[in-house]
PDB file of N, CA and C in Angstrom:
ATOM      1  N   UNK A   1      27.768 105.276  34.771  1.00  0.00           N
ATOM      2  CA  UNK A   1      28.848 104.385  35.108  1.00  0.00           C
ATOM      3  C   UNK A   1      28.923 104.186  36.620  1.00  0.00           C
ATOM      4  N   UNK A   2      29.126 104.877  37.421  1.00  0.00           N
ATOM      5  CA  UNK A   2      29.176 105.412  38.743  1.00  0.00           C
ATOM      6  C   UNK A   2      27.619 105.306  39.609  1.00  0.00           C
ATOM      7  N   UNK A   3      27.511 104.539  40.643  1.00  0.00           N
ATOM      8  CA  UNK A   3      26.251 104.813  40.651  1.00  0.00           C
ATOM      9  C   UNK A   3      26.240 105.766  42.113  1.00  0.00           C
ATOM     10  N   UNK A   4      25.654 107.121  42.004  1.00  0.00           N
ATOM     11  CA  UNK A   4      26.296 108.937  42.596  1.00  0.00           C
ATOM     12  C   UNK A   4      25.101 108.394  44.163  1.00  0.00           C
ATOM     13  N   UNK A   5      23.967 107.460  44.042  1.00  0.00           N
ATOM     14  CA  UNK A   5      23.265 107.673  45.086  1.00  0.00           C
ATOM     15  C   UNK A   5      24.290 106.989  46.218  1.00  0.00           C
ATOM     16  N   UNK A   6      24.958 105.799  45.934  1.00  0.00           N
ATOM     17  CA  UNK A   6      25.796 104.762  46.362  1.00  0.00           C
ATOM     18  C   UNK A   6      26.737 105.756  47.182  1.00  0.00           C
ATOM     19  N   UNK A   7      27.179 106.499  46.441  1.00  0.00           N
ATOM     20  CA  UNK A   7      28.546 107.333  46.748  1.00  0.00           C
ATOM     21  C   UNK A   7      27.929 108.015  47.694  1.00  0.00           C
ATOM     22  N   UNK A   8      26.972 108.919  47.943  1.00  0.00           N
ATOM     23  CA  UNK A   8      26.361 109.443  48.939  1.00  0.00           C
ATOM     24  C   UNK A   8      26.245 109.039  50.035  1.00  0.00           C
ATOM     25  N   UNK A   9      25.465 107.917  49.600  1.00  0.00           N
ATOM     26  CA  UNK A   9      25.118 107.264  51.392  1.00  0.00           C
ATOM     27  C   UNK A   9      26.573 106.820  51.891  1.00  0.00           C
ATOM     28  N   UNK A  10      27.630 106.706  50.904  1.00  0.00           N
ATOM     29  CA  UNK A  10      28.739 106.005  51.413  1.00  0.00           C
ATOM     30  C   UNK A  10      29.555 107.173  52.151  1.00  0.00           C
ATOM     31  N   UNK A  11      29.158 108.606  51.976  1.00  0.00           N
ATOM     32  CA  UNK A  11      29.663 109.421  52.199  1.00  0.00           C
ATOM     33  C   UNK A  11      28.895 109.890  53.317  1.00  0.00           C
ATOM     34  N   UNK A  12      27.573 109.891  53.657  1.00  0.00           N
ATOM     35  CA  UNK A  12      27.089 109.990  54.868  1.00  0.00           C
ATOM     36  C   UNK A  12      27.705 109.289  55.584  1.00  0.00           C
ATOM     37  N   UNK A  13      27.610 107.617  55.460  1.00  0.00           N
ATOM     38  CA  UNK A  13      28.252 107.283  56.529  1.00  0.00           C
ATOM     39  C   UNK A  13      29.359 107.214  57.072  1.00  0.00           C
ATOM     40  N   UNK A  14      29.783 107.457  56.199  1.00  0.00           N
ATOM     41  CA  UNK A  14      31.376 108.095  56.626  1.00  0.00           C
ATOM     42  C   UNK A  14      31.466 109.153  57.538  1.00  0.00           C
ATOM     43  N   UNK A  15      30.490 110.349  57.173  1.00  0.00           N
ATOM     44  CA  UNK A  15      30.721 111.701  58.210  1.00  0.00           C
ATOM     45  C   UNK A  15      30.004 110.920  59.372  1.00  0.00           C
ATOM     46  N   UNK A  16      28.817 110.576  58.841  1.00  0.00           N
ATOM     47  CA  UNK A  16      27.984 109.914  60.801  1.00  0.00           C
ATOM     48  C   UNK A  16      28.961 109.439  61.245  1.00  0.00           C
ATOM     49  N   UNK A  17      30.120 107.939  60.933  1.00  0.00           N
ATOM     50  CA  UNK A  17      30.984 107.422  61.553  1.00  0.00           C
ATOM     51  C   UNK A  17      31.591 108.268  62.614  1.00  0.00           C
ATOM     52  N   UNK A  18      32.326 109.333  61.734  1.00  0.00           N
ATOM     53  CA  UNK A  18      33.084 110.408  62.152  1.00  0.00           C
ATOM     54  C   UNK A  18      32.779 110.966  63.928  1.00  0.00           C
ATOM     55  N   UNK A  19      31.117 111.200  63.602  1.00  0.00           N
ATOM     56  CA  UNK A  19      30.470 111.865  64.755  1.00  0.00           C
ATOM     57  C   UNK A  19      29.882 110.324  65.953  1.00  0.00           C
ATOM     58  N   UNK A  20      29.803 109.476  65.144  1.00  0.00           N
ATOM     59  CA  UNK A  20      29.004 108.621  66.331  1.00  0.00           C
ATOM     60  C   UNK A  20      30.284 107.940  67.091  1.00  0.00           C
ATOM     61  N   UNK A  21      31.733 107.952  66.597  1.00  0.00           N
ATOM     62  CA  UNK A  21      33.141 107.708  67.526  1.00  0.00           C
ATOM     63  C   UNK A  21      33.234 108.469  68.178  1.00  0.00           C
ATOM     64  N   UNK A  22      32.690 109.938  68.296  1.00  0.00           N
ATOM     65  CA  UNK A  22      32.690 111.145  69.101  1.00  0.00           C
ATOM     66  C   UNK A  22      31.591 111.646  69.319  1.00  0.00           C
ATOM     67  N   UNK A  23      31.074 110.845  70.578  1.00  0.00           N
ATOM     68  CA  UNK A  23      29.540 111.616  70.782  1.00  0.00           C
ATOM     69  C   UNK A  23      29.583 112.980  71.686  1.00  0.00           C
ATOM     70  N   UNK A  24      30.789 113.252  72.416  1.00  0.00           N
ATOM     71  CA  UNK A  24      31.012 114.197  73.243  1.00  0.00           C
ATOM     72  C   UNK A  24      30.977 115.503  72.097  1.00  0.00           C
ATOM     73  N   UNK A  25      31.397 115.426  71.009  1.00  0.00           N
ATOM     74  CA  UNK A  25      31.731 116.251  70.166  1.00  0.00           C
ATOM     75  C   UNK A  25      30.232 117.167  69.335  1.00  0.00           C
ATOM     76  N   UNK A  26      30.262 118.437  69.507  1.00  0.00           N
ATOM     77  CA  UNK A  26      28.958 119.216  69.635  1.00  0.00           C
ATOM     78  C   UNK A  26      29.148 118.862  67.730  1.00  0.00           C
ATOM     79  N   UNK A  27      27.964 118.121  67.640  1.00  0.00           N
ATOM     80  CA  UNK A  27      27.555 117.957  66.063  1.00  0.00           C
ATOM     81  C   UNK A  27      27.037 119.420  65.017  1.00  0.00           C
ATOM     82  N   UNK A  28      27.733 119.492  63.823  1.00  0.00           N
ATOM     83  CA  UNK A  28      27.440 120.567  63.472  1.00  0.00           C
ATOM     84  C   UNK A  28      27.886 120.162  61.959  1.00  0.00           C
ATOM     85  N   UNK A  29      27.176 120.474  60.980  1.00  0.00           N
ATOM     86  CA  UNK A  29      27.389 120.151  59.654  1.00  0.00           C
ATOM     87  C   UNK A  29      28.596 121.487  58.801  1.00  0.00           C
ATOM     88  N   UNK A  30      29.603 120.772  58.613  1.00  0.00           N
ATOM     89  CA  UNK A  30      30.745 121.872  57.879  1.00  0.00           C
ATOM     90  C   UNK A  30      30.597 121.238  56.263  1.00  0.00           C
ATOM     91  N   UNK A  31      30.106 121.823  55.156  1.00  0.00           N
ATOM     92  CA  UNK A  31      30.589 121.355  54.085  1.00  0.00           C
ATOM     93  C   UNK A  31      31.942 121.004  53.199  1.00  0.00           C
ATOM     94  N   UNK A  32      32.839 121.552  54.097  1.00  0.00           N
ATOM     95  CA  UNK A  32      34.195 121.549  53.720  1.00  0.00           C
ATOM     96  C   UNK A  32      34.523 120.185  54.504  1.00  0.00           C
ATOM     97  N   UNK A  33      34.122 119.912  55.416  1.00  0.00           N
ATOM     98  CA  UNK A  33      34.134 118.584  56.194  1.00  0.00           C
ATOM     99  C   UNK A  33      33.602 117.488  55.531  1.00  0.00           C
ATOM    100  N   UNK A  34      32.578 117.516  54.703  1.00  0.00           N
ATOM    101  CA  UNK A  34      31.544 116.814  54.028  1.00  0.00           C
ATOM    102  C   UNK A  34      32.333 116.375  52.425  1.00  0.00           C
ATOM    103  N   UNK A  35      32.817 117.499  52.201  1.00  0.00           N
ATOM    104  CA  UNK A  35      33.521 117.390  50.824  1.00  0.00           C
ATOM    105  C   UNK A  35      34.851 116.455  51.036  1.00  0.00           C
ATOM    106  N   UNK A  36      35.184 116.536  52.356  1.00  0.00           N
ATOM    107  CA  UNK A  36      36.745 115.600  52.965  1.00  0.00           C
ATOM    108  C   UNK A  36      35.978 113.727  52.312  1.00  0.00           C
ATOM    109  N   UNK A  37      35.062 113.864  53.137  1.00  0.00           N
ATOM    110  CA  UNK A  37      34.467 112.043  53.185  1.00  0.00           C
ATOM    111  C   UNK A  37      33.542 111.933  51.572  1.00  0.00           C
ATOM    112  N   UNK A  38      33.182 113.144  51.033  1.00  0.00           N
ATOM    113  CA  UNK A  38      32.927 112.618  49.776  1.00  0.00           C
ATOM    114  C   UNK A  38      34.075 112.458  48.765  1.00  0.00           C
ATOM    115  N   UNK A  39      35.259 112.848  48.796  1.00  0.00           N
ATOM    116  CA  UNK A  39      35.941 112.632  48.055  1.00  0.00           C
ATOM    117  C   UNK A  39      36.297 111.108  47.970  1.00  0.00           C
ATOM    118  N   UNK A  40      36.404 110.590  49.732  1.00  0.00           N
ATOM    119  CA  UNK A  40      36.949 109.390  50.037  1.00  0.00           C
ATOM    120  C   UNK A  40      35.912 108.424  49.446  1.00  0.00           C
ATOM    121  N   UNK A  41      34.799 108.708  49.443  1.00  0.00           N
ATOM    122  CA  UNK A  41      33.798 107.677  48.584  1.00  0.00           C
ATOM    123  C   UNK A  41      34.059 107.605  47.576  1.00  0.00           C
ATOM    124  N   UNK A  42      34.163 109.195  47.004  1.00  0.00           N
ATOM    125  CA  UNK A  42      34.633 108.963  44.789  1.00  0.00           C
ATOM    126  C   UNK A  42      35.974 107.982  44.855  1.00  0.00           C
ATOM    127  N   UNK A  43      36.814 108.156  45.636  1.00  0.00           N
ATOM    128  CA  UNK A  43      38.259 107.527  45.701  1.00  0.00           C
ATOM    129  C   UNK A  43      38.121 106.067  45.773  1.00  0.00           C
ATOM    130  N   UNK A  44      36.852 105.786  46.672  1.00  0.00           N
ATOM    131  CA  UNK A  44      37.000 103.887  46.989  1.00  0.00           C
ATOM    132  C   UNK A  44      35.779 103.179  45.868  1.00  0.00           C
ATOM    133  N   UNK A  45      35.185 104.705  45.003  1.00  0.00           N
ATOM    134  CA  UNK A  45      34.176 103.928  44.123  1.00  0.00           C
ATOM    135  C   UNK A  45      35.048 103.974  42.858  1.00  0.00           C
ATOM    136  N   UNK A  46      36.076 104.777  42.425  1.00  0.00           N
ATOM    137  CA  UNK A  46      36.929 104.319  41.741  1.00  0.00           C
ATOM    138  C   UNK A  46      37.668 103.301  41.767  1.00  0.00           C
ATOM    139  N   UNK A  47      38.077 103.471  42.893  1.00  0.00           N
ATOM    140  CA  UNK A  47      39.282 102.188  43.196  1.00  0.00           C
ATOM    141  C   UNK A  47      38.385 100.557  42.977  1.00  0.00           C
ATOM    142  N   UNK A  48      37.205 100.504  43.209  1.00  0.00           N
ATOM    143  CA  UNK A  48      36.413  99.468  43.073  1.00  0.00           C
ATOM    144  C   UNK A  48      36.183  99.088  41.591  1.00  0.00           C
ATOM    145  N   UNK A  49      36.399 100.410  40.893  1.00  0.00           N
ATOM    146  CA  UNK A  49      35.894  99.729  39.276  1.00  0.00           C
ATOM    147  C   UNK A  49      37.076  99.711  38.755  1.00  0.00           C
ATOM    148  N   UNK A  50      38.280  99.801  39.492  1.00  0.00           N
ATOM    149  CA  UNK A  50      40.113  99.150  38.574  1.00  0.00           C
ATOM    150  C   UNK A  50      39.676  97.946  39.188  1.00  0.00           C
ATOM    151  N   UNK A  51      40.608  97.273  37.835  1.00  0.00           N
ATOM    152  CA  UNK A  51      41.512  95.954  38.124  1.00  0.00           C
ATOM    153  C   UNK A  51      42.236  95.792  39.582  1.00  0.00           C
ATOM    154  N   UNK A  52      43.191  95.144  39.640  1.00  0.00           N
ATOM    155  CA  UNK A  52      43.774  94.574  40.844  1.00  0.00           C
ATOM    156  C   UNK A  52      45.156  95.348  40.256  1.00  0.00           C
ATOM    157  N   UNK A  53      45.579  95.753  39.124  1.00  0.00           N
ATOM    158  CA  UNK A  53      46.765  96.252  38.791  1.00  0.00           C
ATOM    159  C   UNK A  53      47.026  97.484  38.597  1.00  0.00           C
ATOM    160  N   UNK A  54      45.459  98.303  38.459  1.00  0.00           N
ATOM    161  CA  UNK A  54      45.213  99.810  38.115  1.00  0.00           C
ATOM    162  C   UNK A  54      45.097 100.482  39.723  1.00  0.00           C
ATOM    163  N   UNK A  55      44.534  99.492  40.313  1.00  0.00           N
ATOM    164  CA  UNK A  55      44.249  99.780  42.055  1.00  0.00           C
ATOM    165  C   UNK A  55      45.854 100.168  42.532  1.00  0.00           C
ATOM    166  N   UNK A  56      46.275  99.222  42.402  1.00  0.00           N
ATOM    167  CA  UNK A  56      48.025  98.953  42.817  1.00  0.00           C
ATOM    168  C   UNK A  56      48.573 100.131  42.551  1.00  0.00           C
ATOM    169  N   UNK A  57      48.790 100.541  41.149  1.00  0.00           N
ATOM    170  CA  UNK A  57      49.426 101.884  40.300  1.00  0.00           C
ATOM    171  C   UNK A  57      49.170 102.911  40.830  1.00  0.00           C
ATOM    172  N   UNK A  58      47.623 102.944  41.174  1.00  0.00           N
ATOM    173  CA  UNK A  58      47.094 104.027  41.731  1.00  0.00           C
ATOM    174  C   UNK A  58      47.595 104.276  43.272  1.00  0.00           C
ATOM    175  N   UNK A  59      47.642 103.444  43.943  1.00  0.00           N
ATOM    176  CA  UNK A  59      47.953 103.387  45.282  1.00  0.00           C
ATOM    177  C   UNK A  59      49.581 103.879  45.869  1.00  0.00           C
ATOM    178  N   UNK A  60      50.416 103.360  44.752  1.00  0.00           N
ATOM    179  CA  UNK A  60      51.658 103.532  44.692  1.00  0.00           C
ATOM    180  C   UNK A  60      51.584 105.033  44.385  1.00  0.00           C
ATOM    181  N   UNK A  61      51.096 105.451  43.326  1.00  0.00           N
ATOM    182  CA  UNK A  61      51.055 107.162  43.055  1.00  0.00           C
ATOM    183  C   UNK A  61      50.604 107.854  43.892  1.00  0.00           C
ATOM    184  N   UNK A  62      49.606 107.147  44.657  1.00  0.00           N
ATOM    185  CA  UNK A  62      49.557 108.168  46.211  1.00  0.00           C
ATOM    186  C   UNK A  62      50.602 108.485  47.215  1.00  0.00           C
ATOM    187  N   UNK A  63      51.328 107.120  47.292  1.00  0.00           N
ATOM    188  CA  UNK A  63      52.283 107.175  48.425  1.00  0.00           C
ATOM    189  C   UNK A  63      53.532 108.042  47.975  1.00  0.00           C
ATOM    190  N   UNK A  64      53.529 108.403  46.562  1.00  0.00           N
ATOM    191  CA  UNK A  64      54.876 109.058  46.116  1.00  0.00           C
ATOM    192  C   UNK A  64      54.414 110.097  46.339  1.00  0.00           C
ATOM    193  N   UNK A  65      53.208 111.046  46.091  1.00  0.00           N
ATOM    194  CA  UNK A  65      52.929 112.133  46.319  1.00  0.00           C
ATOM    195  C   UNK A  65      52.694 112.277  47.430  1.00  0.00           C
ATOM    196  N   UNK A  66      52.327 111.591  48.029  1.00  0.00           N
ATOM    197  CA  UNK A  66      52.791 111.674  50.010  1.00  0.00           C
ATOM    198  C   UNK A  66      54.194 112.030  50.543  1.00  0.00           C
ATOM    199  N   UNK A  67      55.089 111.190  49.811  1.00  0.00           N
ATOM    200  CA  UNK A  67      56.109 111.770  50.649  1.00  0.00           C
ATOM    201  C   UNK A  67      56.692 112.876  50.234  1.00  0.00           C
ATOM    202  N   UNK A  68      56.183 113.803  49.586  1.00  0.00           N
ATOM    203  CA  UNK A  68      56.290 115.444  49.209  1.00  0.00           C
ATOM    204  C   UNK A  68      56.108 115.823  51.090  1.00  0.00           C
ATOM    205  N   UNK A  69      55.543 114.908  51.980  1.00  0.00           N
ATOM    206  CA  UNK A  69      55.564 115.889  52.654  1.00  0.00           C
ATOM    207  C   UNK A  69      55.684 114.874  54.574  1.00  0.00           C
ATOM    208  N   UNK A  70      57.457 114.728  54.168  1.00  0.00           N
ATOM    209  CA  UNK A  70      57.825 114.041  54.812  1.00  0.00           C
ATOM    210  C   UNK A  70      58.784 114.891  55.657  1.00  0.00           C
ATOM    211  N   UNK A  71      59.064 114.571  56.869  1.00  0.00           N
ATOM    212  CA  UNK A  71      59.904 115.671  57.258  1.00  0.00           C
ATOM    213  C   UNK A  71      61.370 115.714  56.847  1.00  0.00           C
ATOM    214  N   UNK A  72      62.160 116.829  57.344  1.00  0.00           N
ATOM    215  CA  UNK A  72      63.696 116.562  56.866  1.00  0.00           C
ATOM    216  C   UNK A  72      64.540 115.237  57.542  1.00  0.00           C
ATOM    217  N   UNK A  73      63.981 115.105  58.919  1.00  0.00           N
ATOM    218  CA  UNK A  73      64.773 114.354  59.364  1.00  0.00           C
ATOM    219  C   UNK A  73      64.377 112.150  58.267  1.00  0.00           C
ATOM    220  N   UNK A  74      63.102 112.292  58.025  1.00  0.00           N
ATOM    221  CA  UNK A  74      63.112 111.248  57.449  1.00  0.00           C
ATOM    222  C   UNK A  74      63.253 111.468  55.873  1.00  0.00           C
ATOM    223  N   UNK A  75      64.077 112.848  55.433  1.00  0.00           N
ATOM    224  CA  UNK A  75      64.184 112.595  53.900  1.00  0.00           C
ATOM    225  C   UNK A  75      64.957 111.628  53.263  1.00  0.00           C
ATOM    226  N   UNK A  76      66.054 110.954  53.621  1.00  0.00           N
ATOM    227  CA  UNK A  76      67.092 110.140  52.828  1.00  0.00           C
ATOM    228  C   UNK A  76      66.197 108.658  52.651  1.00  0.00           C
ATOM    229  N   UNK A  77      65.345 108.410  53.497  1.00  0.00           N
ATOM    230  CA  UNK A  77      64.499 107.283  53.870  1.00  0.00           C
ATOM    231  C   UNK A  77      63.534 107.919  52.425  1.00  0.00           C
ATOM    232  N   UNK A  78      62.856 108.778  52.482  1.00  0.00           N
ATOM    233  CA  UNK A  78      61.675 109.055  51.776  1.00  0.00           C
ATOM    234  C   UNK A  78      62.589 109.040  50.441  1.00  0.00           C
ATOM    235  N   UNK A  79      64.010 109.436  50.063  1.00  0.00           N
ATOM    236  CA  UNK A  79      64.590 109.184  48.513  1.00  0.00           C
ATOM    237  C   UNK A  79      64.463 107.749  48.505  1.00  0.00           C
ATOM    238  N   UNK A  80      64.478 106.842  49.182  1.00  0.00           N
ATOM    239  CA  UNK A  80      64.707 105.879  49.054  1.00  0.00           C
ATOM    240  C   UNK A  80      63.681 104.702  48.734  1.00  0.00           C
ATOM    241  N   UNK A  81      62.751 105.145  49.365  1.00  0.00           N
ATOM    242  CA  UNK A  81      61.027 104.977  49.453  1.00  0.00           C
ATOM    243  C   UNK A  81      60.938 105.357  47.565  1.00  0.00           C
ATOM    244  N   UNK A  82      61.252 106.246  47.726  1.00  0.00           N
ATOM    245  CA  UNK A  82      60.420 107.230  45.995  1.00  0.00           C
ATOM    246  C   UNK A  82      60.987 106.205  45.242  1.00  0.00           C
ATOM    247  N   UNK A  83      62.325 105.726  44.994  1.00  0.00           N
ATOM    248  CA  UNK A  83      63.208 104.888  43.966  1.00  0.00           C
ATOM    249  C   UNK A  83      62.652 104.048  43.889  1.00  0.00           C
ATOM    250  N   UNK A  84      62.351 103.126  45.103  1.00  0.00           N
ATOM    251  CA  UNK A  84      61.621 101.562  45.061  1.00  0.00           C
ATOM    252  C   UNK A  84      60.068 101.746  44.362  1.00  0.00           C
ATOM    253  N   UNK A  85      59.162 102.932  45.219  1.00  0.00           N
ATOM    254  CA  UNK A  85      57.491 102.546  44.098  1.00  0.00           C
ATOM    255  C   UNK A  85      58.197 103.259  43.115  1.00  0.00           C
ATOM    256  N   UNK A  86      58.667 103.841  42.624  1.00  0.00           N
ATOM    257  CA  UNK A  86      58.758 104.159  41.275  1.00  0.00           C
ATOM    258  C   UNK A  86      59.301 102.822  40.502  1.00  0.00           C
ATOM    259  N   UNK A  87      60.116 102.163  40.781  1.00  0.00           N
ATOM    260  CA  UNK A  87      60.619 101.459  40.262  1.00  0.00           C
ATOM    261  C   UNK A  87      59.172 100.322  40.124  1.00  0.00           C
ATOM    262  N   UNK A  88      58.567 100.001  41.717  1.00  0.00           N
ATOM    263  CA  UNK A  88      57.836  99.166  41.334  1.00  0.00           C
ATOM    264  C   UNK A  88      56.507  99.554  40.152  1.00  0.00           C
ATOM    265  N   UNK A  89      56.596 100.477  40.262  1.00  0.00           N
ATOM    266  CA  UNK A  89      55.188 101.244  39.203  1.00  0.00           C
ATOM    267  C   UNK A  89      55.596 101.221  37.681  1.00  0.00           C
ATOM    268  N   UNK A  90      56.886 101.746  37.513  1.00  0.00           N
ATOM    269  CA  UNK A  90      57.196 100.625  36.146  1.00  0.00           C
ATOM    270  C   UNK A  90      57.130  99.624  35.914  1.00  0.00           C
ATOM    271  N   UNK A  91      57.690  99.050  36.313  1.00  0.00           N
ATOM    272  CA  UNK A  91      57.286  97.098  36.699  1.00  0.00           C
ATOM    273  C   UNK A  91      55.930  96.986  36.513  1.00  0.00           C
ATOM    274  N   UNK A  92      54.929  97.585  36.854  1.00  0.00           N
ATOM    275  CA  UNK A  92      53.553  97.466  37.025  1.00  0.00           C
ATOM    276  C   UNK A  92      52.760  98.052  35.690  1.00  0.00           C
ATOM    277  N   UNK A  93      53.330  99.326  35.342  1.00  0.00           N
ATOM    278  CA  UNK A  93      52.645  99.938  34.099  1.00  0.00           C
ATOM    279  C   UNK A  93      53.305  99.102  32.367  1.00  0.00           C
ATOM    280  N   UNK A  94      54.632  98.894  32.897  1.00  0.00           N
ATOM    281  CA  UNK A  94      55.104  98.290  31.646  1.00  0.00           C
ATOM    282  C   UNK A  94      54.263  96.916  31.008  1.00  0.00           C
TER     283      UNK A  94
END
């Protein structure tokens, strides 16, 4: 379904990106670093095989689980944030 070589190179270039914006920066391969930008490839090679409405759903469910980690001073904002995509994500799944 997935085609895994795609995701790779998409994930190399992602880490090269990383290093060729920072050439001052002593290059050194971390796999825990590597696993950061391959995830982001599985994430945008998924997001590529939704619809325009599964993309959306999905996107919205990120931002709610984001603001798990909002500070106190912007929490009443972040209840307020959560009500609206939730609301819009029904709207969307219904």
């Amino acid at each position: 379904m997935f085609n895994r070589s795609k995701i790779m190179k998409a994930a190399w270039a992602l880490w090269n990106g990383h290093y060729n914006a920072r050439p001052h920066l002593e290059r050194g391969f971390e796999i825990e670093e590597f696993a950061f930008y391959l995830s982001i490839a599985w994430r945008n090679a998924k997001e590529a095989a939704m619809s325009a409405k599964q993309a959306r759903a999905a996107a919205i469910a990120r931002e709610i689980e984001n603001l798990k980690y909002t500070t106190l001073r912007t929490d009443v904002d972040a209840k307020r944030q959560r009500q609206r995509l939730t609301t819009e994500l029904v709207a969307i799944t219904a």
